[in-house]
N, C-alpha and C. Protein backbone atom coordinates (compact mmCIF):
# COMPACT_ATOMS: atom_id res chain seq x y z
N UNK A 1 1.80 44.25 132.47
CA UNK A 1 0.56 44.49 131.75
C UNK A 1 0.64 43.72 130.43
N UNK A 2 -0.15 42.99 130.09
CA UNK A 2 -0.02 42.03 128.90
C UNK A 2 -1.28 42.95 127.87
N UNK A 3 -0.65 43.37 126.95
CA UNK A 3 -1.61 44.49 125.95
C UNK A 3 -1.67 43.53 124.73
N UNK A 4 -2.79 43.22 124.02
CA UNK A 4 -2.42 42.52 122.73
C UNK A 4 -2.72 44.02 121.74
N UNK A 5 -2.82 43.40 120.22
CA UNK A 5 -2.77 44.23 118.52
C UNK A 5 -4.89 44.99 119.45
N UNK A 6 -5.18 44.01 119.37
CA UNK A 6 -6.63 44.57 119.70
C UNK A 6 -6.53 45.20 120.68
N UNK A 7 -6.54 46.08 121.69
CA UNK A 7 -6.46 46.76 122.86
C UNK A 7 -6.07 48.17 122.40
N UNK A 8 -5.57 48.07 121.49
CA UNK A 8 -5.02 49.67 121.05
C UNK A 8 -5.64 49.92 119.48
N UNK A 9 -6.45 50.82 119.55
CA UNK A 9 -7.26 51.57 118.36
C UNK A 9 -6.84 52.87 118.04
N UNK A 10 -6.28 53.10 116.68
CA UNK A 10 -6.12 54.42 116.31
C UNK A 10 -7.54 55.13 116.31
N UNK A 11 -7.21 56.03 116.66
CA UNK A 11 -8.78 56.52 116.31
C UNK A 11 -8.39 58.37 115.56
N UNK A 12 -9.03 59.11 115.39
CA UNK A 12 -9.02 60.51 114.98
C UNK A 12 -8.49 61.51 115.88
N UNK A 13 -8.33 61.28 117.14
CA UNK A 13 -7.67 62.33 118.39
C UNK A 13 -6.76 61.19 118.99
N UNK A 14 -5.94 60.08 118.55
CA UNK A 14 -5.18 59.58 119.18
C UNK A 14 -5.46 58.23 119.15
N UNK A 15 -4.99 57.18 120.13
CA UNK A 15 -5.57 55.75 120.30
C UNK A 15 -6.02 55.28 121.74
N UNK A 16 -6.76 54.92 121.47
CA UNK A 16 -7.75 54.20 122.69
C UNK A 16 -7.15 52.74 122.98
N UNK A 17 -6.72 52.90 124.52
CA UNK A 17 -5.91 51.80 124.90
C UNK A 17 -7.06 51.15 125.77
N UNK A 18 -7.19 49.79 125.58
CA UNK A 18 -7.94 49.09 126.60
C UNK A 18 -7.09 48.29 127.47
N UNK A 19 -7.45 48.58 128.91
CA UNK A 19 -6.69 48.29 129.72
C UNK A 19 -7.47 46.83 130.73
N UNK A 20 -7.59 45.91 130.75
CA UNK A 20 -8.32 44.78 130.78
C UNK A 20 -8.72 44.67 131.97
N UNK A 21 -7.53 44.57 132.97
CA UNK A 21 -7.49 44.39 134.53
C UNK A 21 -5.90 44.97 134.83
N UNK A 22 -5.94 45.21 136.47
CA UNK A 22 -4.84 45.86 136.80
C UNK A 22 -5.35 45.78 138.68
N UNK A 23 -4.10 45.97 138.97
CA UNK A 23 -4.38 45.84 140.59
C UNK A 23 -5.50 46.63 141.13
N UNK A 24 -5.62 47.78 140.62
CA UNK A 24 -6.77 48.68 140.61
C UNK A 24 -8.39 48.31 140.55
N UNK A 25 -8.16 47.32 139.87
CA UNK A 25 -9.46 46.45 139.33
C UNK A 25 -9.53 44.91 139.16
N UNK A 26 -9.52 44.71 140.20
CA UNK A 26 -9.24 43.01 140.40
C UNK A 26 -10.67 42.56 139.81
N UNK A 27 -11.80 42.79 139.69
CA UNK A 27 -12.69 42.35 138.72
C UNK A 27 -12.78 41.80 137.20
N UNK A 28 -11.74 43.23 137.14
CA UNK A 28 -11.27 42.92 135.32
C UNK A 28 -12.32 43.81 134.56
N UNK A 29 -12.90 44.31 135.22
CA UNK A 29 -14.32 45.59 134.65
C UNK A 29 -13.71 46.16 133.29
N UNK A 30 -12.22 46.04 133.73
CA UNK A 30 -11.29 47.04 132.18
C UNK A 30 -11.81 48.64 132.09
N UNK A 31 -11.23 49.19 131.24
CA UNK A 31 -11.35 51.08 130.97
C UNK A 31 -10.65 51.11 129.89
N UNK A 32 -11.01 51.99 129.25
CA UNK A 32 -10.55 52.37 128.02
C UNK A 32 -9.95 53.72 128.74
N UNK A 33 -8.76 53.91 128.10
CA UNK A 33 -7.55 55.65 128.23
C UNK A 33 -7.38 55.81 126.92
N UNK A 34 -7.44 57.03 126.96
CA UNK A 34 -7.40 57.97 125.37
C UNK A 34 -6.14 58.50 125.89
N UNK A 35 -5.74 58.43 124.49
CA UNK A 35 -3.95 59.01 124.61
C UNK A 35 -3.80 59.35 123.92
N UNK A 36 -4.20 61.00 123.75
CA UNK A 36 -3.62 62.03 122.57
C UNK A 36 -2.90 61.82 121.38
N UNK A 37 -2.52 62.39 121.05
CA UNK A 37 -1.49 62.37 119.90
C UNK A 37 -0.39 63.72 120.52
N UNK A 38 1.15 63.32 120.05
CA UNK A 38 1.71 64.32 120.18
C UNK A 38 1.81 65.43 119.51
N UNK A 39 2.82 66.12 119.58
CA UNK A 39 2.82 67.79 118.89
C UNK A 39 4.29 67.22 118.23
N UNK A 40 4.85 66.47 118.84
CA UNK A 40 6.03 66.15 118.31
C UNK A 40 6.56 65.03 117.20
N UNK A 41 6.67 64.47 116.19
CA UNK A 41 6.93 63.46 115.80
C UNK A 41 7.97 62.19 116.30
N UNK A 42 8.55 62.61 117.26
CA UNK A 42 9.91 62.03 117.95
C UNK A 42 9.02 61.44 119.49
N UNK A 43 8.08 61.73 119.60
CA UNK A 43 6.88 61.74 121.13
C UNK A 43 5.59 61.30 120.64
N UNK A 44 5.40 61.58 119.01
CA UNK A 44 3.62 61.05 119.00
C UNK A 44 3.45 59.75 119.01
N UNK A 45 2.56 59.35 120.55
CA UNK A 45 2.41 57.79 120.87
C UNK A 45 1.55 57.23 119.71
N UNK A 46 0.93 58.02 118.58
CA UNK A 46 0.56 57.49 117.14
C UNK A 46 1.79 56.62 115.93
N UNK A 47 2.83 58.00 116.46
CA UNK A 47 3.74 57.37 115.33
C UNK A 47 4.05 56.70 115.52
N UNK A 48 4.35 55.99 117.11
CA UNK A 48 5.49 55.42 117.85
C UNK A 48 4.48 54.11 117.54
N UNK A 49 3.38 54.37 117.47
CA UNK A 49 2.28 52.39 117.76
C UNK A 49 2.62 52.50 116.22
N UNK A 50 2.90 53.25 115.05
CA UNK A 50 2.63 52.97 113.94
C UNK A 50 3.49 51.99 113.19
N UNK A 51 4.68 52.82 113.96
CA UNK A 51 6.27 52.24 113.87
C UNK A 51 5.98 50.89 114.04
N UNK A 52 5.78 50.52 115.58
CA UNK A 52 5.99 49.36 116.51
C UNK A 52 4.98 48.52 115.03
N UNK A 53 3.93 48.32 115.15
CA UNK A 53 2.96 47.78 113.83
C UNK A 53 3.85 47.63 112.65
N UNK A 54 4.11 48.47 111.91
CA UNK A 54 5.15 48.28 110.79
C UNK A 54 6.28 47.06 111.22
N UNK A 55 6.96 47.08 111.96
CA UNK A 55 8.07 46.72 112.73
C UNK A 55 7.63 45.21 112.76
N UNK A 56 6.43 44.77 113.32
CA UNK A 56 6.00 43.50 113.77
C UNK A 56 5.82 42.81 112.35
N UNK A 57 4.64 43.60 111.55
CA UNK A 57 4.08 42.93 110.23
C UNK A 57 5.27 43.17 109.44
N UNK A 58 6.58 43.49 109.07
CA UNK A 58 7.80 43.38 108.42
C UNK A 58 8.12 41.71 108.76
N UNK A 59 8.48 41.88 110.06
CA UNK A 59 8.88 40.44 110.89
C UNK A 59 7.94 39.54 110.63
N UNK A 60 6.57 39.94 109.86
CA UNK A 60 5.97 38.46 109.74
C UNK A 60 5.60 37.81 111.37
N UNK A 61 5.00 38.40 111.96
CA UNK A 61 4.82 38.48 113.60
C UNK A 61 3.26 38.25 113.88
N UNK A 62 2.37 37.46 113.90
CA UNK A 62 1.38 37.41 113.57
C UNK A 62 0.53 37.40 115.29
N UNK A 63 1.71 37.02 116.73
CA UNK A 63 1.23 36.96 117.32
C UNK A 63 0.47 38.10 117.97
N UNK A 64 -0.84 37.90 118.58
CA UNK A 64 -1.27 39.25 119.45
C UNK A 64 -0.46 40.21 120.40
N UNK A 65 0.35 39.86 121.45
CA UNK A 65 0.83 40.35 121.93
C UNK A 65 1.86 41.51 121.55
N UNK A 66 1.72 42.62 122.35
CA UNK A 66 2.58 43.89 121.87
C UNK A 66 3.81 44.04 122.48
N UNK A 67 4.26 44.02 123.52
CA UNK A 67 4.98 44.18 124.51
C UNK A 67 5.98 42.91 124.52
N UNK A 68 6.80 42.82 123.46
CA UNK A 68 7.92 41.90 123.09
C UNK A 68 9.13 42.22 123.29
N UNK A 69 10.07 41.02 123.29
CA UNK A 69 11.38 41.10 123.02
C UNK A 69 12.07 41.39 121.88
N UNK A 70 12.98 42.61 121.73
CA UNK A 70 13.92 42.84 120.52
C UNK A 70 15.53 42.56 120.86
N UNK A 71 16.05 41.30 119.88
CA UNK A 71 17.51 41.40 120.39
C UNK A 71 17.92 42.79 119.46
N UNK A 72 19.44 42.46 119.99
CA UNK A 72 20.33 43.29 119.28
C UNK A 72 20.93 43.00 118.15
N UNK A 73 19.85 42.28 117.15
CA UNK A 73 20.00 41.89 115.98
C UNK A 73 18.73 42.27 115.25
N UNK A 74 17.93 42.83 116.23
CA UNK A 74 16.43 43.20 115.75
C UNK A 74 15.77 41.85 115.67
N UNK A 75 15.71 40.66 115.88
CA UNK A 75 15.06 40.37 115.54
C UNK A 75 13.69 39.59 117.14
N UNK A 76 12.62 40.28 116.91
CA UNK A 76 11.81 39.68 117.42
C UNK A 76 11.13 38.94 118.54
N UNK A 77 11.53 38.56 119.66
CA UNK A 77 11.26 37.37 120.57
C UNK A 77 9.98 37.50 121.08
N UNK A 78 9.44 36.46 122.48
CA UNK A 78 8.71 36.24 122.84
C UNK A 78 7.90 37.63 123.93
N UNK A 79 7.16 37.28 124.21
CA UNK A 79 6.65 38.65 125.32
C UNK A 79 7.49 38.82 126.63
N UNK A 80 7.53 39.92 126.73
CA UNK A 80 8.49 40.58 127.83
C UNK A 80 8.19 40.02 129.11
N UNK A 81 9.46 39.20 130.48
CA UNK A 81 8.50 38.91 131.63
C UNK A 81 8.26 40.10 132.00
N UNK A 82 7.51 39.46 133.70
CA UNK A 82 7.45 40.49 134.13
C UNK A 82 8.31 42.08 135.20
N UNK A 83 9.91 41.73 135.06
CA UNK A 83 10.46 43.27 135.05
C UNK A 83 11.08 43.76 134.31
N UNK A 84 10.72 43.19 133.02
CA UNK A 84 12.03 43.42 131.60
C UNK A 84 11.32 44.75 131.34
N UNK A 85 10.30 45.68 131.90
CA UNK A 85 10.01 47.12 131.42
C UNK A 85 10.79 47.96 132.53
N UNK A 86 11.49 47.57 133.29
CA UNK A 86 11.66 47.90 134.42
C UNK A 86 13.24 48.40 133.94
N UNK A 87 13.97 46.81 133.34
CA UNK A 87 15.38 46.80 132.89
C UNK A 87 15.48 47.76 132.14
N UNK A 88 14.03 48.01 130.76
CA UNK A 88 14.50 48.70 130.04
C UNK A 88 14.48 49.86 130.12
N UNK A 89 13.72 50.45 131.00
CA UNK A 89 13.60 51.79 131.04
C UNK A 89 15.03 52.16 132.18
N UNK A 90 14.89 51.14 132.94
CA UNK A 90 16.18 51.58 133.67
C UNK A 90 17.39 51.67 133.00
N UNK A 91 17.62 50.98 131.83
CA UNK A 91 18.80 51.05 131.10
C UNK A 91 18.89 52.27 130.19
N UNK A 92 17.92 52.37 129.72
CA UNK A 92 17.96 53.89 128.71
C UNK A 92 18.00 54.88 129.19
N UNK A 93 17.52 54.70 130.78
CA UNK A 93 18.09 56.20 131.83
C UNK A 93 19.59 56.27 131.65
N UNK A 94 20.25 54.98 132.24
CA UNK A 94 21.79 55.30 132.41
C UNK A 94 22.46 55.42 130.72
N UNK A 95 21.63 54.49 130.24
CA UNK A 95 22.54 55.83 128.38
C UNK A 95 22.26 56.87 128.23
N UNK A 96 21.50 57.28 128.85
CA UNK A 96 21.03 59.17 128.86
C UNK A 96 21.65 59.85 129.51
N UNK A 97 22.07 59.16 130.50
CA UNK A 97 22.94 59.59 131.57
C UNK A 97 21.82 60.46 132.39
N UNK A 98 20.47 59.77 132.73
CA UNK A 98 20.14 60.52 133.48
C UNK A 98 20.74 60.11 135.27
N UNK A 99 20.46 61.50 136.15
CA UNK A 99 21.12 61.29 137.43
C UNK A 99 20.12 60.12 138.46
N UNK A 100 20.52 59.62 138.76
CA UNK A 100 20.44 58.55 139.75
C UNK A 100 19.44 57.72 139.24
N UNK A 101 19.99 57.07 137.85
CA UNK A 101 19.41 56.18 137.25
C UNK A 101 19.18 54.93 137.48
N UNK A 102 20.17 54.51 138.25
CA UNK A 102 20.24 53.35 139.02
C UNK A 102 18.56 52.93 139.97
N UNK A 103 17.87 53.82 139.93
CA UNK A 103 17.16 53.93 140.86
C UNK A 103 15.58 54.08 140.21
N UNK A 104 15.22 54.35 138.70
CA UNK A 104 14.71 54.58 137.97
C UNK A 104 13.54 53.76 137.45
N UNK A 105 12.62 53.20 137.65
CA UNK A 105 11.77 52.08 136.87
C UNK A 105 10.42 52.72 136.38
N UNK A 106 10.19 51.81 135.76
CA UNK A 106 9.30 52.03 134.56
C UNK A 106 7.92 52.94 135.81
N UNK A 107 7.89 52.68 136.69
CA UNK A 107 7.37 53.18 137.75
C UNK A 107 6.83 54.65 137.49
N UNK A 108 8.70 55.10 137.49
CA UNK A 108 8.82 56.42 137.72
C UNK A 108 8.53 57.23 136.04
N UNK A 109 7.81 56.73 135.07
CA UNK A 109 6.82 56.99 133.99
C UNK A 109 5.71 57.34 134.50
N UNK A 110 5.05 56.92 135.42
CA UNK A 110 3.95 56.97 135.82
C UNK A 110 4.15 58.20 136.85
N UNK A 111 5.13 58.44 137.48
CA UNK A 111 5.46 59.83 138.14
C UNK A 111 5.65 60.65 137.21
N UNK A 112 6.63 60.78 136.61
CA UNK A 112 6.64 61.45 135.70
C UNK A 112 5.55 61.88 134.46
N UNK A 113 4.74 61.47 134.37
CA UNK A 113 3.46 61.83 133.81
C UNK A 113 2.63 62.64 134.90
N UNK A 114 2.22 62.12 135.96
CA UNK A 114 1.50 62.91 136.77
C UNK A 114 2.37 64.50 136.86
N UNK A 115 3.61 64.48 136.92
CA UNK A 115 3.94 65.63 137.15
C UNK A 115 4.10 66.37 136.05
N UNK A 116 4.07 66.20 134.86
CA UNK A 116 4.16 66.93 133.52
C UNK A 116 2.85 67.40 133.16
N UNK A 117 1.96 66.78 133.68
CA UNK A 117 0.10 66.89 134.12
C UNK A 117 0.14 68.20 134.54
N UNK A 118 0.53 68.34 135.67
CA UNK A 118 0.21 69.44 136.78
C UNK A 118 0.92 70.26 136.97
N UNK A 119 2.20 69.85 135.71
CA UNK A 119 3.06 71.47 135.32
C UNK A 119 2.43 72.28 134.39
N UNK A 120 1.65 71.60 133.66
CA UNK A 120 1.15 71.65 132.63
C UNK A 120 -0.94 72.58 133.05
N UNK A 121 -0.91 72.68 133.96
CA UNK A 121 -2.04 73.20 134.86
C UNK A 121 -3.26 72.31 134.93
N UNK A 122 -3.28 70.89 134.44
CA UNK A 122 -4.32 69.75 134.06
C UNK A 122 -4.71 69.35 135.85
N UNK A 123 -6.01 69.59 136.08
CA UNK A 123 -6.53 69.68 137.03
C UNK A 123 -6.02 68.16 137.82
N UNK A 124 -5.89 67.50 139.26
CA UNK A 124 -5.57 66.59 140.06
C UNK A 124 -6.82 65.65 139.67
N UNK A 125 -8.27 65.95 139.58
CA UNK A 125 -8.96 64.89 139.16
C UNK A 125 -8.60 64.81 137.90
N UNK A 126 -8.28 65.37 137.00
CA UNK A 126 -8.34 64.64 135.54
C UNK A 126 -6.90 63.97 135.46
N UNK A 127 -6.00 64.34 136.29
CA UNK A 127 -4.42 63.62 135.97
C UNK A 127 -4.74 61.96 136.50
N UNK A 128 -5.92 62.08 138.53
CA UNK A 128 -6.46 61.10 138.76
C UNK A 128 -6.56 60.00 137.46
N UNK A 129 -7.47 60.57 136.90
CA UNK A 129 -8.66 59.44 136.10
C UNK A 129 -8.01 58.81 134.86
N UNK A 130 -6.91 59.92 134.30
CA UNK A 130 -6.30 59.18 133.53
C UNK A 130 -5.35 58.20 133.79
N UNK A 131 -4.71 58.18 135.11
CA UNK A 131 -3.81 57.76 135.85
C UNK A 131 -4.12 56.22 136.50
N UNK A 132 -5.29 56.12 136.46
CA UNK A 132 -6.67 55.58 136.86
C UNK A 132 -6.28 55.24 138.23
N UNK A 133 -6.46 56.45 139.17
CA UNK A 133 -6.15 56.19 140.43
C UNK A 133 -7.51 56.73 140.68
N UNK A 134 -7.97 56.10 141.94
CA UNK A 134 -9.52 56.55 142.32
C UNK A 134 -9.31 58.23 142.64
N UNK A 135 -10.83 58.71 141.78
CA UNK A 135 -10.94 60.46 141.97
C UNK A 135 -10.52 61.16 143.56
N UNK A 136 -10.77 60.35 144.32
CA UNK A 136 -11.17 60.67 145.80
C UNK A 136 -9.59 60.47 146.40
N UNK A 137 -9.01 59.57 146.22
CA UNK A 137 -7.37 59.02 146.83
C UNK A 137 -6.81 60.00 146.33
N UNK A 138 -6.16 60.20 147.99
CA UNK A 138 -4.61 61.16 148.13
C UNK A 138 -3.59 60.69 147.29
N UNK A 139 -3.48 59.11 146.74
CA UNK A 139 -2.41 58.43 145.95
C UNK A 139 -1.16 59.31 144.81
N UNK A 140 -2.78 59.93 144.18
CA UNK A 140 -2.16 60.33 143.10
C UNK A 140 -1.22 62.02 143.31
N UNK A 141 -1.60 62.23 144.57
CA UNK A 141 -0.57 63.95 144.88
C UNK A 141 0.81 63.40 145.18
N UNK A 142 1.14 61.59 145.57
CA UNK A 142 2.26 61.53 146.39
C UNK A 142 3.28 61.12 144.72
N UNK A 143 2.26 61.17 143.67
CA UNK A 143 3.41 61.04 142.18
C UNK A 143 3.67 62.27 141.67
N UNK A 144 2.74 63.37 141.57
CA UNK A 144 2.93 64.58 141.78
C UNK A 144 4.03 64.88 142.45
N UNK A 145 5.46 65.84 141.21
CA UNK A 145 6.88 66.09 142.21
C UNK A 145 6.30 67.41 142.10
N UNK A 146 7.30 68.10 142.98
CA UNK A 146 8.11 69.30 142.70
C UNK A 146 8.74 70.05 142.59
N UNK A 147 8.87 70.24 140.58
CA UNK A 147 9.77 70.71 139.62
C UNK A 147 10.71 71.87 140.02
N UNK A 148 10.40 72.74 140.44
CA UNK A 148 11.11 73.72 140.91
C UNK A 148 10.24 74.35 141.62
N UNK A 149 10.95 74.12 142.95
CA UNK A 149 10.49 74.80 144.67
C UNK A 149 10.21 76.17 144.56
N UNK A 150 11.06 77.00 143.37
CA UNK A 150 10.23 78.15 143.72
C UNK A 150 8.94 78.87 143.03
N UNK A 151 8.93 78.29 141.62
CA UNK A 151 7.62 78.23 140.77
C UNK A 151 6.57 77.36 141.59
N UNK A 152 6.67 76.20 141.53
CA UNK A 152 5.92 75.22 142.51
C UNK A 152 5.87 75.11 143.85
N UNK A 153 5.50 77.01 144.42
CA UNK A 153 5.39 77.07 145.62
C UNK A 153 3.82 77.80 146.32
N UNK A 154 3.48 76.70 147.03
CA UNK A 154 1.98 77.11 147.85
C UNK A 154 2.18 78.87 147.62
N UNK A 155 3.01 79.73 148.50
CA UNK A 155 2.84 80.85 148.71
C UNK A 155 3.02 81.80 147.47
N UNK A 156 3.55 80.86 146.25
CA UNK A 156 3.77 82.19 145.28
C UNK A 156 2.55 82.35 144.63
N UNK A 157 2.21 84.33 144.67
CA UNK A 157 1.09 84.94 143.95
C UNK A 157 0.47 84.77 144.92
N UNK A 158 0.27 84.68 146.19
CA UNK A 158 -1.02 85.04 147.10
C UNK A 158 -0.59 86.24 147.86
N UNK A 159 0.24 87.17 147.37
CA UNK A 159 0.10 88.52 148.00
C UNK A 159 0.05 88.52 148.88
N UNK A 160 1.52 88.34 149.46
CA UNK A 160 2.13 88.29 150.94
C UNK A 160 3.06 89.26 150.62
């Protein structure tokens, strides 16, 4: 996904990401996603774009693009190809030591959101739309996990 400085607007309930085109939309029609603000300071995707902004205009970084390279000297590079979100998220699994990290891509963000959605009781069309998977497609139940089999079970509370 190639995001430039313009595509993302702070706004008063969060920032409005414009999303241009995506396999979803081979037209390029684009959508705008609203993305809250967190409760957390360590999680608010506000602080985190505020940071990233600070970070760039320090560096004297004038180009549009958001989604760059940082060595391990901090300093700066060109835009990320396309599976270096893949490396990185896969790499910060295995420093977390999360389990079967090896296996992990930026992908499984996008699972992992749907399912924090619908732990969270946020209805299947609205996890849909933000997800921007069509309202109507089964797609979006097969990112939907489940957290624990016995809370997240069809039969619990129907008074059997």
């Amino acid at each position: 996904m190639a995001l430039n400085r313009e595509d993302v607007r702070e706004v008063a309930d969060g920032l409005e990401v414009v999303i241009r085109t995506s396999k979803t939309d081979k037209d390029s029609t684009g959508e705008t996603i609203a993305i809250p603000r967190g409760s957390h300071p360590l999680t608010d995707p506000v602080a985190a774009w505020r940071d990233w902004l600070h970070v760039l205009d320090q560096a004297g970084d004038a180009t549009p693009r958001l989604l760059r390279r940082v060595n391990r000297h901090g300093t700066i590079g060109p835009s990320l190809g396309a599976d270096a979100v893949n490396v990185i998220v896969r790499d910060l699994a295995v420093r977390a030591g999360v389990p079967s990290a090896d296996t992990i891509t930026a992908h499984s963000l996008r699972a992992g959101g749907a399912t924090v959605a619908s732990a969270a009781g946020v209805p299947v069309a609205i996890i849909a739309k933000h997800g921007r998977w069509a309202p109507t497609s089964p797609v979006v139940l097969r990112y939907i996990r489940a957290v624990d089999r016995w809370r997240d079970n069809a039969m619990r509370n129907v008074g059997l």
